[in-house]
Protein backbone atom coordinates (compact mmCIF):
# COMPACT_ATOMS: atom_id res chain seq x y z
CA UNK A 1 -1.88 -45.94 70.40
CA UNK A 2 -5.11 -44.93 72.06
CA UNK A 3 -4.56 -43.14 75.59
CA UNK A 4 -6.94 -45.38 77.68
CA UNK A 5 -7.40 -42.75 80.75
CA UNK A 6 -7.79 -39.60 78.02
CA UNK A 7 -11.23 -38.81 79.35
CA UNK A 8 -9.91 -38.70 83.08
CA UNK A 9 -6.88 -37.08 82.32
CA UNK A 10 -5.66 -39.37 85.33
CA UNK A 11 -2.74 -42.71 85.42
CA UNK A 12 -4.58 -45.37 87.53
CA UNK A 13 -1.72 -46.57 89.91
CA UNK A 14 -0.17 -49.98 90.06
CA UNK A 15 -1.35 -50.11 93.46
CA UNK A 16 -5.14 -49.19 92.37
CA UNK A 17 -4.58 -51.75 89.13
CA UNK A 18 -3.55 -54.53 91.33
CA UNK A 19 -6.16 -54.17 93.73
CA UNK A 20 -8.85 -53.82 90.98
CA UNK A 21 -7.64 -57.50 89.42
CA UNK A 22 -7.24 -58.77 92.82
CA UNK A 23 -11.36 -57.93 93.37
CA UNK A 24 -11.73 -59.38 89.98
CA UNK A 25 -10.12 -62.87 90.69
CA UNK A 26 -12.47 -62.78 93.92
CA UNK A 27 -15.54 -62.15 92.03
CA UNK A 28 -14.96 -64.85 89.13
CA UNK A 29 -13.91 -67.32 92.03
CA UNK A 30 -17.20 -66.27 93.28
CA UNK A 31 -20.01 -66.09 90.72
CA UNK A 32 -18.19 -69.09 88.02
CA UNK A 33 -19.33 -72.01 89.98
CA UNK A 34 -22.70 -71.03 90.00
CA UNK A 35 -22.34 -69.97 86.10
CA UNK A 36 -20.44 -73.47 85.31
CA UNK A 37 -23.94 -75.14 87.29
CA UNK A 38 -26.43 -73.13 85.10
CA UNK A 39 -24.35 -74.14 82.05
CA UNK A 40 -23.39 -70.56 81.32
CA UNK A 41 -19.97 -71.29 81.53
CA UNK A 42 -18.31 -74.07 81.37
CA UNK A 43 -15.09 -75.83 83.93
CA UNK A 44 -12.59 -75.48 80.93
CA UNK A 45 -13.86 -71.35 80.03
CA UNK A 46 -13.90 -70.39 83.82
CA UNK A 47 -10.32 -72.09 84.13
CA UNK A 48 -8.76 -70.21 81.21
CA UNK A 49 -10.31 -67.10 82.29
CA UNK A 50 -9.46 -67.12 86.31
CA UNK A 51 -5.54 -68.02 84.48
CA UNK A 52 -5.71 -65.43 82.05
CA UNK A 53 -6.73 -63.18 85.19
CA UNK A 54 -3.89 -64.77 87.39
CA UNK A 55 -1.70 -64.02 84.63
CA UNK A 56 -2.54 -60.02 84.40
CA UNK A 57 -2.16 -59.58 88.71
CA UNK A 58 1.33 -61.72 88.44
CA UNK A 59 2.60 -59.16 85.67
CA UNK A 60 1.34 -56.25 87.67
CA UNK A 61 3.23 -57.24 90.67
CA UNK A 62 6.34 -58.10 88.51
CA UNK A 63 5.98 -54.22 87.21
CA UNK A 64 5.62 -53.44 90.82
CA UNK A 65 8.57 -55.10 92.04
CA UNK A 66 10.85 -53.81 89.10
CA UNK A 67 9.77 -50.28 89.41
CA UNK A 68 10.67 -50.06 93.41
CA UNK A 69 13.98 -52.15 92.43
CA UNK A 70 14.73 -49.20 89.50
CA UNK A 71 13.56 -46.68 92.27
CA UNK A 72 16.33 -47.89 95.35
CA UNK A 73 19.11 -47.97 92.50
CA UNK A 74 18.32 -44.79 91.46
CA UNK A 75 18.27 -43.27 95.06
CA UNK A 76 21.51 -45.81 95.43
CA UNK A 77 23.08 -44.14 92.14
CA UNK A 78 22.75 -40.67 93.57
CA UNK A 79 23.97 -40.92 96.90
CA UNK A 80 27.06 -42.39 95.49
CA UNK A 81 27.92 -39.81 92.64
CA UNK A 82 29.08 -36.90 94.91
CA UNK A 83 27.70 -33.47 94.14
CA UNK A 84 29.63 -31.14 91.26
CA UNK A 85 30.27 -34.03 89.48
């Protein structure tokens, strides 16, 4: 599999991701009306699209959710195994 952040060297957080699709959503909210009007775009495209783009946020925040859920277990695991053991 390609590393997508090998020039970088650098993970782009869940928090950055989701606040990078959230813009997104914004933008296509913003600028497909006025694309649909021109006839650049039509209803039907912009709908899939701004669903399709719904669709990668909600699966970031799902991530999100499970990985601070798997983070307070963890912390919950090891405060209940007592040292030595």
């Amino acid at each position: 599999m390609t590393d997508l952040f090998a020039d970088t060297g650098k993970m782009v957080s869940l928090d950055r991701q989701i606040a990078c699709v959230t813009r997104e959503l914004a933008m296509r909210r913003r600028v497909y009306p006025a694309w649909i009007k021109a006839k650049r775009m039509t209803q039907a495209a912009a709908d899939t699209e701004i669903a399709a783009m719904e669709a990668v946020l909600a699966t970031l925040q799902r991530v999100q959710v499970a990985e601070a859920n798997y983070a307070e277990r963890l912390a919950s695991l090891k405060t209940e195994v007592p040292d030595g053991q």
